[in-house]
C-alpha atoms as a PDB file:
ATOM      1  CA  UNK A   1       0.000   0.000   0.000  1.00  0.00           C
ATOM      2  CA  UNK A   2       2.844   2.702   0.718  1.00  0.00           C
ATOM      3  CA  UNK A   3       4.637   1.696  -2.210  1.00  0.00           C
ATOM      4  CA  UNK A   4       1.103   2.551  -4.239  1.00  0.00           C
ATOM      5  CA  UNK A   5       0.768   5.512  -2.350  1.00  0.00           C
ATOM      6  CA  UNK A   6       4.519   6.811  -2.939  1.00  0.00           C
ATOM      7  CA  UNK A   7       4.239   5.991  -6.709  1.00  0.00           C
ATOM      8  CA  UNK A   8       0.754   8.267  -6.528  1.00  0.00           C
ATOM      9  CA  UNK A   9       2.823  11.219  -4.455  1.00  0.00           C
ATOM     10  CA  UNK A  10       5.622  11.325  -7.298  1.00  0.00           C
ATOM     11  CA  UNK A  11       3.328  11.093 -10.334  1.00  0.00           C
ATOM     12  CA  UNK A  12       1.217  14.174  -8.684  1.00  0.00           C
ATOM     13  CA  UNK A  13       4.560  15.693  -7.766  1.00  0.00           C
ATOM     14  CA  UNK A  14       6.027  15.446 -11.446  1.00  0.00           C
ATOM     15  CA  UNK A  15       2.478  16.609 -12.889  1.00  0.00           C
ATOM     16  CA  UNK A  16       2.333  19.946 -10.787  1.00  0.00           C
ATOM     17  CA  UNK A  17       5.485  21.556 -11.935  1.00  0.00           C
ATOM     18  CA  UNK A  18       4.757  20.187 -15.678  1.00  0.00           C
ATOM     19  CA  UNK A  19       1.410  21.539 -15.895  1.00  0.00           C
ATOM     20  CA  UNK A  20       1.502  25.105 -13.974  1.00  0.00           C
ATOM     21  CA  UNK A  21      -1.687  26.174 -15.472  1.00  0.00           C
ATOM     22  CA  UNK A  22      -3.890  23.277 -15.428  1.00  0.00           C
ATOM     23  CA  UNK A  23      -7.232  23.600 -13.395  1.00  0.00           C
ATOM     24  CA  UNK A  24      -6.040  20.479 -11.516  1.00  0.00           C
ATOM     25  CA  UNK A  25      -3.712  21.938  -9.470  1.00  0.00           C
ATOM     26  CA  UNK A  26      -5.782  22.651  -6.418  1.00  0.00           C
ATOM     27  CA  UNK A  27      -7.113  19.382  -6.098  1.00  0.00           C
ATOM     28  CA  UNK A  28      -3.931  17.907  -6.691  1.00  0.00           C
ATOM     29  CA  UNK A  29      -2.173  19.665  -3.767  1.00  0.00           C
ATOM     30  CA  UNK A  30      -5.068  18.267  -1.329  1.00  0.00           C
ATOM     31  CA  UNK A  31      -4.480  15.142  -2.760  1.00  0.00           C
ATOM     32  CA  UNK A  32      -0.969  15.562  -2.111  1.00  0.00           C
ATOM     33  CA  UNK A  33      -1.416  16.685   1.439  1.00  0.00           C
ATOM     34  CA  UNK A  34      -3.670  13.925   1.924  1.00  0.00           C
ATOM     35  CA  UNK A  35      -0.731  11.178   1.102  1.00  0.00           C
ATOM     36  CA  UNK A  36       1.494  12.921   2.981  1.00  0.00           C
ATOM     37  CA  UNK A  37      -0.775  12.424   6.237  1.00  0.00           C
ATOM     38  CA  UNK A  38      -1.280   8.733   5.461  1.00  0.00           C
ATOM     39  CA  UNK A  39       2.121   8.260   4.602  1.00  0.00           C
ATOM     40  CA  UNK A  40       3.413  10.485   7.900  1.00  0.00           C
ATOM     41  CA  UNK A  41       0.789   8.310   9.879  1.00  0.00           C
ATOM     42  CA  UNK A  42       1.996   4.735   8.773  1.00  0.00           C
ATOM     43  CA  UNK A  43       5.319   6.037   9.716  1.00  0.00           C
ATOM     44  CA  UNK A  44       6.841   5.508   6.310  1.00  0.00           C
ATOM     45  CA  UNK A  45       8.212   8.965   6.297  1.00  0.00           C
ATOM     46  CA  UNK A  46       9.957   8.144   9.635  1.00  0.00           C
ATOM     47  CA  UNK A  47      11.547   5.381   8.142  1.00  0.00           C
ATOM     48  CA  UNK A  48      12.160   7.463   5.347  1.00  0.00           C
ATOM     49  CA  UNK A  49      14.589   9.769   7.699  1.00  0.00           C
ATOM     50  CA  UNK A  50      16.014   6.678   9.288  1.00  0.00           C
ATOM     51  CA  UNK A  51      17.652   5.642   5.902  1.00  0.00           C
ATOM     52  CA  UNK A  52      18.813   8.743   5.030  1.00  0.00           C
ATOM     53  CA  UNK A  53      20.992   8.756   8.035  1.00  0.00           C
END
């Protein structure tokens, strides 16, 4: 599931910058600040900053 969800965060992350003017852009902000919660609350991004170190 985080691997679906982390696939979904860069795909909306590439599209943003690529696409500046697109109507699309609000909801796909929420959508990314929506994976970011479920992501922060399965504590992937914690694991995230333990492999970085």
């Amino acid at each position: 599931m985080d691997m679906m969800l982390e696939e979904e965060l860069i795909d909306l992350m590439t599209f943003c910058p690529q696409n500046p003017d697109s109507a699309d852009i609000p909801k796909k902000h929420a959508r990314i600040t929506e994976i970011g919660h479920e992501l922060y609350a399965d504590g992937v991004v914690s694991r995230w900053e333990s492999n970085s170190n």
